[in-house]
PDB file of N, CA and C in Angstrom:
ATOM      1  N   UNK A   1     127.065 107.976  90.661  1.00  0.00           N
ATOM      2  CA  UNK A   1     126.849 107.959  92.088  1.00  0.00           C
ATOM      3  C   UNK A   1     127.746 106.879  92.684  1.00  0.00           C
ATOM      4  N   UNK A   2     128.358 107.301  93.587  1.00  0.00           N
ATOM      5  CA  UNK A   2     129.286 106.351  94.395  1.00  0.00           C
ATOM      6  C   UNK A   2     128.796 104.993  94.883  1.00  0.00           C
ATOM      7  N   UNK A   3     128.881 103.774  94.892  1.00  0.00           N
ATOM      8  CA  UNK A   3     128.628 102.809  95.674  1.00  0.00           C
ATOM      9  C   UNK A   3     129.195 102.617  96.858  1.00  0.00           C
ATOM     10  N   UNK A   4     128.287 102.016  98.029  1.00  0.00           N
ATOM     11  CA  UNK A   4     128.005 101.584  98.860  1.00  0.00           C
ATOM     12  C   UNK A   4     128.396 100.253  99.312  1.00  0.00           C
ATOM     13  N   UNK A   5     129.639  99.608  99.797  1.00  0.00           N
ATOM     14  CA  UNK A   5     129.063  98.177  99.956  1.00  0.00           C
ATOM     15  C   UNK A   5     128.402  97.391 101.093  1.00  0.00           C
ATOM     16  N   UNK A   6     127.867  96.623 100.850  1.00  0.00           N
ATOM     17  CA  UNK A   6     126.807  95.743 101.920  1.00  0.00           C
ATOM     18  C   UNK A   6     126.798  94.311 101.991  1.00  0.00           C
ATOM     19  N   UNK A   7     127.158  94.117 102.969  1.00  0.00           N
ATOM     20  CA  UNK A   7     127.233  92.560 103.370  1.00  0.00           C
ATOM     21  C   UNK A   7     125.805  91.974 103.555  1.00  0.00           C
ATOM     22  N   UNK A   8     125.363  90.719 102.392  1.00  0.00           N
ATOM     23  CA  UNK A   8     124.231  89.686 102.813  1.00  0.00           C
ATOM     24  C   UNK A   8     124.666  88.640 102.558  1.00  0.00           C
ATOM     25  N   UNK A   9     123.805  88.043 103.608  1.00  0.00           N
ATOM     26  CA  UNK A   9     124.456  86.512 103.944  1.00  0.00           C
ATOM     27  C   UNK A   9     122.857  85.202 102.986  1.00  0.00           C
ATOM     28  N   UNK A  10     123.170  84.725 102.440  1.00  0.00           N
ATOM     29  CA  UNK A  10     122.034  84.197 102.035  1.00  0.00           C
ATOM     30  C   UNK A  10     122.400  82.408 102.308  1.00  0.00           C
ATOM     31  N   UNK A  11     121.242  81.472 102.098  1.00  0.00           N
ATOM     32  CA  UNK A  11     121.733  80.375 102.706  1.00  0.00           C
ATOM     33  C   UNK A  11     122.363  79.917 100.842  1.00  0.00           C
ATOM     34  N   UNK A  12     123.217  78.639 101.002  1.00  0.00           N
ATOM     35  CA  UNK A  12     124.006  78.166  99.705  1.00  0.00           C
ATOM     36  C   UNK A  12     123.098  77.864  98.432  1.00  0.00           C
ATOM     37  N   UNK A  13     121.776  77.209  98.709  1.00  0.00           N
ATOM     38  CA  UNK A  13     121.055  77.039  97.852  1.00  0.00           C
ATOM     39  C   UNK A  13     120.312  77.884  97.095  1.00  0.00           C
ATOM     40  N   UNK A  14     120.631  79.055  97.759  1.00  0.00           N
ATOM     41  CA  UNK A  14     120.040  80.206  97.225  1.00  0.00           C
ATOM     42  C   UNK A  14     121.046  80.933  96.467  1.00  0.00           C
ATOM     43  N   UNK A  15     122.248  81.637  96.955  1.00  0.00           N
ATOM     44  CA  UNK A  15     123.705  81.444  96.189  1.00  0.00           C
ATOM     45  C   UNK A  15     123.333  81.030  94.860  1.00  0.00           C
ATOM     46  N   UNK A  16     123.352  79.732  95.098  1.00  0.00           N
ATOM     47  CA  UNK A  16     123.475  78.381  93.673  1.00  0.00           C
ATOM     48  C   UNK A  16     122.122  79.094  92.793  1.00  0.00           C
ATOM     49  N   UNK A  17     121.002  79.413  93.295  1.00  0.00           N
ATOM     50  CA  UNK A  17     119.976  79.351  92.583  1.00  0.00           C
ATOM     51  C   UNK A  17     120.118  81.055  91.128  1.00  0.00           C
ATOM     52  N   UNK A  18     120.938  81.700  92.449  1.00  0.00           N
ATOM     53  CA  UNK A  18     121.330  83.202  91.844  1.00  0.00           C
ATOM     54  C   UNK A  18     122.122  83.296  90.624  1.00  0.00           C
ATOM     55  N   UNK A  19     123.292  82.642  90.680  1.00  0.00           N
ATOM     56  CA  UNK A  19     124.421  81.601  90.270  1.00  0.00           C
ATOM     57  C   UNK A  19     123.811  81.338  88.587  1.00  0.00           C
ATOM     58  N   UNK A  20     122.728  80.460  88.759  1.00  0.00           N
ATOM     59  CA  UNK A  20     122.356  80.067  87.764  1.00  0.00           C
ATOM     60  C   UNK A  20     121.539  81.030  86.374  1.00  0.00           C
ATOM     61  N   UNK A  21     121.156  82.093  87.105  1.00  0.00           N
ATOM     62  CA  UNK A  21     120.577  83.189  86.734  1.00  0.00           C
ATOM     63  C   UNK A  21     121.868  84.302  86.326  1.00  0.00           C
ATOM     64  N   UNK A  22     122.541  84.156  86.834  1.00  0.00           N
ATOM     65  CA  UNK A  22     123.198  85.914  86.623  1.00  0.00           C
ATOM     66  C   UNK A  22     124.765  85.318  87.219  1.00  0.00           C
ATOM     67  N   UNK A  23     125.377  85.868  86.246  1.00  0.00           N
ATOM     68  CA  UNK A  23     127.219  86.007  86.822  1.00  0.00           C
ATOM     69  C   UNK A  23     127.222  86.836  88.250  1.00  0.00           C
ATOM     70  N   UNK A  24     126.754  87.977  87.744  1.00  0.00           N
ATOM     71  CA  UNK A  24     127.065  88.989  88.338  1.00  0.00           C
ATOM     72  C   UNK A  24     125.700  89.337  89.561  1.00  0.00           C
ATOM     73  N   UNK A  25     126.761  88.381  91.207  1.00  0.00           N
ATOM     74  CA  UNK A  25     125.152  87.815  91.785  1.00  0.00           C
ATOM     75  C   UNK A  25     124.873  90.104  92.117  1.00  0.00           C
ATOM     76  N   UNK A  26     126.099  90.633  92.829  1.00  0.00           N
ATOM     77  CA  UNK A  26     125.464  92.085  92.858  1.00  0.00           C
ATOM     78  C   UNK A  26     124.255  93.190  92.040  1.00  0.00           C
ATOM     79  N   UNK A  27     124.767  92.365  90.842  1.00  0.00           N
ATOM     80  CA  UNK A  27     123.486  92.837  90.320  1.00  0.00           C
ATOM     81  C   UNK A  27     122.501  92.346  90.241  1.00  0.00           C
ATOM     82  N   UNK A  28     122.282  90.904  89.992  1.00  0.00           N
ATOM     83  CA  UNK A  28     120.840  90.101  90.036  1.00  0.00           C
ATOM     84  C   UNK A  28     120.409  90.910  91.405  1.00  0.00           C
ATOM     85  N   UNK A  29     121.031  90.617  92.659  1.00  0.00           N
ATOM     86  CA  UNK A  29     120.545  91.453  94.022  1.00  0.00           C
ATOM     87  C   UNK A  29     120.244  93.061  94.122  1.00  0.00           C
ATOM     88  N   UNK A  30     121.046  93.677  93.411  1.00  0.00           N
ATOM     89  CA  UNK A  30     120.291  94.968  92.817  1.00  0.00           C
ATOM     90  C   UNK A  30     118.986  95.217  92.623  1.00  0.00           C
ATOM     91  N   UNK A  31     118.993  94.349  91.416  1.00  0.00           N
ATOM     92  CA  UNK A  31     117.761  94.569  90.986  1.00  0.00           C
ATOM     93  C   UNK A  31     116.584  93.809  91.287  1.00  0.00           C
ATOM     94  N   UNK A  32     116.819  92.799  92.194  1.00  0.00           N
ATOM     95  CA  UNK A  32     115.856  92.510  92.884  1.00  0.00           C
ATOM     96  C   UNK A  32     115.136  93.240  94.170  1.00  0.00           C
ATOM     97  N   UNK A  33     116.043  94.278  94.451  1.00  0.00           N
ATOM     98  CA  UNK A  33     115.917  94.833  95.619  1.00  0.00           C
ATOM     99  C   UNK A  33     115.007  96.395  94.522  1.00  0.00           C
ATOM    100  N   UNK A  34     115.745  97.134  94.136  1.00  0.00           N
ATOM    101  CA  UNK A  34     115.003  98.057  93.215  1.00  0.00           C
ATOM    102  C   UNK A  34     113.770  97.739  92.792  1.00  0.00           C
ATOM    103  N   UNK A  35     113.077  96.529  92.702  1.00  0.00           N
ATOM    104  CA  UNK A  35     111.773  95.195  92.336  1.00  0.00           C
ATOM    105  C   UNK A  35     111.163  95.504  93.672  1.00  0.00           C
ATOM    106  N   UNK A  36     111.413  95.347  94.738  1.00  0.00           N
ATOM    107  CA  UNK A  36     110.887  95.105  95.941  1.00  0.00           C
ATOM    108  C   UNK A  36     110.822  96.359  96.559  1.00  0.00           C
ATOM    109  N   UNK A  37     111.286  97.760  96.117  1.00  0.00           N
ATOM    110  CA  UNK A  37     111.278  98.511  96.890  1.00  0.00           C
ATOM    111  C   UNK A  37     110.104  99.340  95.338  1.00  0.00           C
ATOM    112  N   UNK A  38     110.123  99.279  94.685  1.00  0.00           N
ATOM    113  CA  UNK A  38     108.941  99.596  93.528  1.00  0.00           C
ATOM    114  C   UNK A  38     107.869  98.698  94.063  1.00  0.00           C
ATOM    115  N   UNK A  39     107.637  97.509  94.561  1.00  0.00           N
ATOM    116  CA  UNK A  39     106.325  97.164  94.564  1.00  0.00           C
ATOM    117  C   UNK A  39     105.822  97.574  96.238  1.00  0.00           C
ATOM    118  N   UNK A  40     106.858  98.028  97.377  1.00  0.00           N
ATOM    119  CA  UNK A  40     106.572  98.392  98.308  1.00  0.00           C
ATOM    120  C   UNK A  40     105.832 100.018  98.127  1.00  0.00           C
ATOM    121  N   UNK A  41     106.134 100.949  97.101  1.00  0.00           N
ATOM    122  CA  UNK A  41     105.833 102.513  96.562  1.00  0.00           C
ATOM    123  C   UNK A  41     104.911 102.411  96.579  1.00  0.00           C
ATOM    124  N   UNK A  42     104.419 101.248  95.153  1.00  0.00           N
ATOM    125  CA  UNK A  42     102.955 101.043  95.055  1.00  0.00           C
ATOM    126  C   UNK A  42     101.820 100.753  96.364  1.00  0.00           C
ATOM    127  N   UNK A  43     102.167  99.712  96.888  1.00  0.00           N
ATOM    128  CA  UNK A  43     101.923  99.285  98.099  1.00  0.00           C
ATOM    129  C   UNK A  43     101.308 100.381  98.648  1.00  0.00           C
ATOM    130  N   UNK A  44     101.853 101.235  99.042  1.00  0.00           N
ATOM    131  CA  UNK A  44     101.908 102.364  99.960  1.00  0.00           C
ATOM    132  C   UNK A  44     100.848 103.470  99.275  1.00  0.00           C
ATOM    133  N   UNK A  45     101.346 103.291  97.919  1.00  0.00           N
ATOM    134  CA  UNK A  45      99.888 104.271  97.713  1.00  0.00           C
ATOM    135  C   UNK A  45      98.863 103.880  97.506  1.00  0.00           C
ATOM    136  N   UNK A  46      98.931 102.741  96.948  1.00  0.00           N
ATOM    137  CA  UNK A  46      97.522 101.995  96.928  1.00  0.00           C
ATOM    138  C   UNK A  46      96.489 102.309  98.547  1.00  0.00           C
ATOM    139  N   UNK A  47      97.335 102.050  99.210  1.00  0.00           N
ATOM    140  CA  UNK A  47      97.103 101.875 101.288  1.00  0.00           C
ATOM    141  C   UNK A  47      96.083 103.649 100.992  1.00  0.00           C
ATOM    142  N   UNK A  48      97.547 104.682 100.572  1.00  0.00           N
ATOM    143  CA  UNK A  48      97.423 105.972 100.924  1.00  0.00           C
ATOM    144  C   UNK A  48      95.629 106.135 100.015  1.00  0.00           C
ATOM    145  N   UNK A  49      95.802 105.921  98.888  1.00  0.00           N
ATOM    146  CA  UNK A  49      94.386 106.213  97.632  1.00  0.00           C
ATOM    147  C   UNK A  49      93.361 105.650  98.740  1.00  0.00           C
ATOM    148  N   UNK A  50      93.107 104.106  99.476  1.00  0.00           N
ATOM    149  CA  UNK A  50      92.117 103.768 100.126  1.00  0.00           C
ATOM    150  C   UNK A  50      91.967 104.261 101.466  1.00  0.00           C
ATOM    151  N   UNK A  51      92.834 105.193 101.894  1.00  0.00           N
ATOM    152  CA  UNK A  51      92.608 105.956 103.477  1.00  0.00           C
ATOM    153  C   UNK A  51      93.104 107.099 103.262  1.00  0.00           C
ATOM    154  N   UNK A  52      92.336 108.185 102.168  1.00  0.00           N
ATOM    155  CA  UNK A  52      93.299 109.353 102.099  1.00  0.00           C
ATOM    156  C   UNK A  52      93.472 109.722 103.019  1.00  0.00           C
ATOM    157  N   UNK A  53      93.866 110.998 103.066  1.00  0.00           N
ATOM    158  CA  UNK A  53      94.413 112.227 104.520  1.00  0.00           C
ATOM    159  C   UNK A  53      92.996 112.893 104.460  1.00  0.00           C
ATOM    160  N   UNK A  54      92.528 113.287 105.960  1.00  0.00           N
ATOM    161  CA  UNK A  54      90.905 113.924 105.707  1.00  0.00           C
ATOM    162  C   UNK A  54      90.810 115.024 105.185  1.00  0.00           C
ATOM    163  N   UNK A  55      92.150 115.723 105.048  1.00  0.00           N
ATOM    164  CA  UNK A  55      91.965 117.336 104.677  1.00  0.00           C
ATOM    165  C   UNK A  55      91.976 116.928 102.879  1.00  0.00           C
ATOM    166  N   UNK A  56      92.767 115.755 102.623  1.00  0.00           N
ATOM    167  CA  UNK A  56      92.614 115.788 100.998  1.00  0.00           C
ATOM    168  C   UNK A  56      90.957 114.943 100.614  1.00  0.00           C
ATOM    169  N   UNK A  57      90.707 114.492 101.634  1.00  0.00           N
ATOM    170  CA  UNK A  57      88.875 114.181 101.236  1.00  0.00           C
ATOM    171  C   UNK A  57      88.346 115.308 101.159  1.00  0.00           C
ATOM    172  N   UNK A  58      88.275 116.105 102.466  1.00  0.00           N
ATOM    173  CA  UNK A  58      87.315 117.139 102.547  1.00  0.00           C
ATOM    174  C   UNK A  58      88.133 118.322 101.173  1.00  0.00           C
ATOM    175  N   UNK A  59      88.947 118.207 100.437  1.00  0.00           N
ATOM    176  CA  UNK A  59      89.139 118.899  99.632  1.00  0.00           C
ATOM    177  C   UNK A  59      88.419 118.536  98.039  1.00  0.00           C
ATOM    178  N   UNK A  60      88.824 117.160  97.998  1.00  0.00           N
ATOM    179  CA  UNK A  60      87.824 116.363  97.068  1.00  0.00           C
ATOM    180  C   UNK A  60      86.164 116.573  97.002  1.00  0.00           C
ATOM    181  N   UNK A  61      85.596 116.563  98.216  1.00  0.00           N
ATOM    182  CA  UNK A  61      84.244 116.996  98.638  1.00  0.00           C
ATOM    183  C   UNK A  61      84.085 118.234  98.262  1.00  0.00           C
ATOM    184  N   UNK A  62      84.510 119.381  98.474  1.00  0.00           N
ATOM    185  CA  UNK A  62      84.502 120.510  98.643  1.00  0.00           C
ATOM    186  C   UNK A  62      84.610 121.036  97.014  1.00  0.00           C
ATOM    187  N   UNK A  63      85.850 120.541  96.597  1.00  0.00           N
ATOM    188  CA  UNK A  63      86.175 121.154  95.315  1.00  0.00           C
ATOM    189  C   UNK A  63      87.239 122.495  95.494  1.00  0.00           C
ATOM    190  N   UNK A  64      88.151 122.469  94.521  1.00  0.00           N
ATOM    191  CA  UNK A  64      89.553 122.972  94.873  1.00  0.00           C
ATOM    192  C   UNK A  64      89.357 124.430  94.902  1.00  0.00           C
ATOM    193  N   UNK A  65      88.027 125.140  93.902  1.00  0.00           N
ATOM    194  CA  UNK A  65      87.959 126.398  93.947  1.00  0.00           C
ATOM    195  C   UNK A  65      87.034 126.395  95.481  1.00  0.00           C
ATOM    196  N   UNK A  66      86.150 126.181  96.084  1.00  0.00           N
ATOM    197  CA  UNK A  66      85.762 126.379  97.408  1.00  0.00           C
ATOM    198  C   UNK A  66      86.524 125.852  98.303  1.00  0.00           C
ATOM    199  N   UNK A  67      87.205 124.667  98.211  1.00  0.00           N
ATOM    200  CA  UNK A  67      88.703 124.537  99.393  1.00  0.00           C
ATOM    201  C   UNK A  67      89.581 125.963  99.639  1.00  0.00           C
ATOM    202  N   UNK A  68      90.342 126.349  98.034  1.00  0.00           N
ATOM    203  CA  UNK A  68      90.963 127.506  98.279  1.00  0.00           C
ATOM    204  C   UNK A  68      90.004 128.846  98.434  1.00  0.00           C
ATOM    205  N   UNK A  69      89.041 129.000  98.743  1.00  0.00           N
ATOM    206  CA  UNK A  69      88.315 130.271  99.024  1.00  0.00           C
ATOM    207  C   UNK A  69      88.318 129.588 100.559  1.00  0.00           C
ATOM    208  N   UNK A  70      88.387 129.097 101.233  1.00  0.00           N
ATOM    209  CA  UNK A  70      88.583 128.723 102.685  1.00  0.00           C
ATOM    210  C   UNK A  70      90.134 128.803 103.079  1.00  0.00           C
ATOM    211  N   UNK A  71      90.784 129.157 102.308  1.00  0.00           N
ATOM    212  CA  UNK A  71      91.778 129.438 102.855  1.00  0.00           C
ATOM    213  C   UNK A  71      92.396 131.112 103.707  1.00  0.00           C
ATOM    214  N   UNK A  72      93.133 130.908 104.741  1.00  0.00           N
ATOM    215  CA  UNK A  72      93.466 132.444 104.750  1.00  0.00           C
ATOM    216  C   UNK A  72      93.702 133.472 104.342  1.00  0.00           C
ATOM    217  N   UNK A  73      93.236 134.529 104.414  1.00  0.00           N
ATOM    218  CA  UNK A  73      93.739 135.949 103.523  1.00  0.00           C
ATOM    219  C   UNK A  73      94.972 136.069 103.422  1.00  0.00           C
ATOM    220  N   UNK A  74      95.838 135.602 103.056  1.00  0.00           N
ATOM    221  CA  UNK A  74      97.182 135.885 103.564  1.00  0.00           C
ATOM    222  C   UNK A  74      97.669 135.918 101.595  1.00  0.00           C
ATOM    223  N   UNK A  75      98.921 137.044 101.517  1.00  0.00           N
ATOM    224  CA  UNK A  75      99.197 136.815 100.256  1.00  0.00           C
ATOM    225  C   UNK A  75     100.037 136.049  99.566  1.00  0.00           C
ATOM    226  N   UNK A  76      99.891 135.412  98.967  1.00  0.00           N
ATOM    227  CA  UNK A  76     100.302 134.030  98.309  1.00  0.00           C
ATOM    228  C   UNK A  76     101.564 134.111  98.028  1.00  0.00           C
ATOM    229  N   UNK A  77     101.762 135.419  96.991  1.00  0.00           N
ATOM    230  CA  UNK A  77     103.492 135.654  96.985  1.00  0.00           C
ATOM    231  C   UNK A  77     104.574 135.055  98.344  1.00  0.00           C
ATOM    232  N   UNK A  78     104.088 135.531  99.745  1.00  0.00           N
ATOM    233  CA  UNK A  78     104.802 135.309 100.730  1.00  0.00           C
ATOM    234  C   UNK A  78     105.076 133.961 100.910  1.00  0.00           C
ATOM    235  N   UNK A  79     104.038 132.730 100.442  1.00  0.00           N
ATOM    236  CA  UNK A  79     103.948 131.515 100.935  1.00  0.00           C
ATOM    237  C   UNK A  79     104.769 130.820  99.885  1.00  0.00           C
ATOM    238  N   UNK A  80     104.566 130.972  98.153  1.00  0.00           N
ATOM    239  CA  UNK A  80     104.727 130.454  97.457  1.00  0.00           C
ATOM    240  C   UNK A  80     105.394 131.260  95.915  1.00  0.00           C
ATOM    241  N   UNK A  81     106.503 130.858  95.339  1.00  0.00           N
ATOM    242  CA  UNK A  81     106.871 131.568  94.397  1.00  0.00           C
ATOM    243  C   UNK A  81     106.556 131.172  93.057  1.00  0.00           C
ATOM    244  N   UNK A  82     105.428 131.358  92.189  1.00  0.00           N
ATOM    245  CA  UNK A  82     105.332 130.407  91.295  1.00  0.00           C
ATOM    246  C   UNK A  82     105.944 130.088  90.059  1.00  0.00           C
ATOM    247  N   UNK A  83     106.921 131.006  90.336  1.00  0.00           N
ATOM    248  CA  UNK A  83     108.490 131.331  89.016  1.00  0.00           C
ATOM    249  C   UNK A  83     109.065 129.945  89.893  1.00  0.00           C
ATOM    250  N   UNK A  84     109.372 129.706  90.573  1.00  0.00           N
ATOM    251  CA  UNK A  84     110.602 128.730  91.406  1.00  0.00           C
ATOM    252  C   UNK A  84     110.062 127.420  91.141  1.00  0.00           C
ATOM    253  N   UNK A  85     109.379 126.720  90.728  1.00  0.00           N
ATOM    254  CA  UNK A  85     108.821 125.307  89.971  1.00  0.00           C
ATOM    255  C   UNK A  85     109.230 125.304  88.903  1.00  0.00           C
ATOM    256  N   UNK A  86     109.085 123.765  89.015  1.00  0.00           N
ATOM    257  CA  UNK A  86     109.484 122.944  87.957  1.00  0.00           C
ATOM    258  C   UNK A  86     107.886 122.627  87.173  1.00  0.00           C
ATOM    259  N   UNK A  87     107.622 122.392  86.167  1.00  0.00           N
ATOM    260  CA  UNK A  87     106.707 122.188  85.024  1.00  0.00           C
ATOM    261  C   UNK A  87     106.562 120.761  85.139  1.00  0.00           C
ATOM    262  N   UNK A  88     105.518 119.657  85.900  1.00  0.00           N
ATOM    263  CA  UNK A  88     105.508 118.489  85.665  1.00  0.00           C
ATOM    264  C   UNK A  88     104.526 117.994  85.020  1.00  0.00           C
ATOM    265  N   UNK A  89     103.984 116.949  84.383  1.00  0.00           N
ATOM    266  CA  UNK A  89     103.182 116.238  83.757  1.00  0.00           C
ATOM    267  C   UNK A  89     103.051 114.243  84.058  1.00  0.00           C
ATOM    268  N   UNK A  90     102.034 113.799  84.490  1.00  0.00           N
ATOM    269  CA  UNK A  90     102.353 112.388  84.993  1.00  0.00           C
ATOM    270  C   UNK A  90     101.777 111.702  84.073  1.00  0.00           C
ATOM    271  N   UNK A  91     102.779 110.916  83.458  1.00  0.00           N
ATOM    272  CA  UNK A  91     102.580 109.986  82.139  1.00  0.00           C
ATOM    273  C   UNK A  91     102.726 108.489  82.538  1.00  0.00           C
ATOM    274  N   UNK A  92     101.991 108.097  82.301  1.00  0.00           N
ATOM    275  CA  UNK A  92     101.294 106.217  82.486  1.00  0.00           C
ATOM    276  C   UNK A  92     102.698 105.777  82.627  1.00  0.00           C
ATOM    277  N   UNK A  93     102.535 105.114  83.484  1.00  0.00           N
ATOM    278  CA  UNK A  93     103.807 103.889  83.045  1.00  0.00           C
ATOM    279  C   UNK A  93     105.201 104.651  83.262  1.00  0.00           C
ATOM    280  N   UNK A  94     104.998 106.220  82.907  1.00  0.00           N
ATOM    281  CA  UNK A  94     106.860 106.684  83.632  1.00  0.00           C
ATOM    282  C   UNK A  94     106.692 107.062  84.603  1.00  0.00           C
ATOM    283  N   UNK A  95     105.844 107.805  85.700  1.00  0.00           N
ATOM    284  CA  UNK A  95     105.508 108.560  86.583  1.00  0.00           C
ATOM    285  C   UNK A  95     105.756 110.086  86.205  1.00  0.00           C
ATOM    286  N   UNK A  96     106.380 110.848  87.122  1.00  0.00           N
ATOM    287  CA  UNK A  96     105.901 112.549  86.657  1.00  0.00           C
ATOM    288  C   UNK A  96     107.254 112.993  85.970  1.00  0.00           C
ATOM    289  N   UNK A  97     107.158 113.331  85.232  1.00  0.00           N
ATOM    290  CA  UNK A  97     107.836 113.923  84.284  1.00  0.00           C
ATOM    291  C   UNK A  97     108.130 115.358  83.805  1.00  0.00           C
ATOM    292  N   UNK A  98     109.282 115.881  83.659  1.00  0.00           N
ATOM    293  CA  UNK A  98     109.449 117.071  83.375  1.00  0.00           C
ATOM    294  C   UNK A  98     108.711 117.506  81.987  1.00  0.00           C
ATOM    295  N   UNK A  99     108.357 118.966  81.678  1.00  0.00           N
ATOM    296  CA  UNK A  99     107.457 119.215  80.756  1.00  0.00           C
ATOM    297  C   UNK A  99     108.911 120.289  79.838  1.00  0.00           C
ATOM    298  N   UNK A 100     108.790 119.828  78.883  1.00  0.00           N
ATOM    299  CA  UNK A 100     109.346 120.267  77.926  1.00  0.00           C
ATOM    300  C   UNK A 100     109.453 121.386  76.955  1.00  0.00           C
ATOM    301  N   UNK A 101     109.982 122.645  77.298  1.00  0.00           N
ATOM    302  CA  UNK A 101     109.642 123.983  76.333  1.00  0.00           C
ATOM    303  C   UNK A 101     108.724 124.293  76.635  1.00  0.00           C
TER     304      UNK A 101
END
């Protein structure tokens, strides 16, 4: 993937502090930023898990086979192709993952 470049200005002591850590300050800043934008994800779902969406409560309440019997008559083929997915599985610690054979 192509890079991007981006100008940050940081004050000298901070420089120096980077400096001391890593040659290469672009990457120490990389990956501090990839750090901060992973604990903002979490963040966010943590927020999302403690205020779901009401239609995914009242689906939780309900239960997925009486949620989808409340749904419209309409035929499913039209809405959804279930050949055209991908096979996922969500494993601890990697997030969702492709399913294999």
């Amino acid at each position: 993937m192509p890079a991007e470049r981006v100008t940050v200005t940081f004050p000298p002591e901070m420089v120096k502090s980077i400096d001391r850590w890593e040659r290469n300050r672009s990457r120490f800043i990389q990956e501090a930023v990839r750090h901060e934008l992973q604990r903002r994800r979490r963040e966010e779902l943590y927020r999302s898990l403690r205020n779901p969406h009401p239609e995914s409560r009242q689906m939780a309440e309900l239960g997925l086979g009486e949620w989808a019997q409340r749904l419209p008559d309409e035929p499913v083929s039209e809405l959804v192709d279930p050949a055209g997915g991908t096979e996922v599985r969500w494993i601890p610690g990697e997030g969702w993952r492709e399913v294999e054979g």
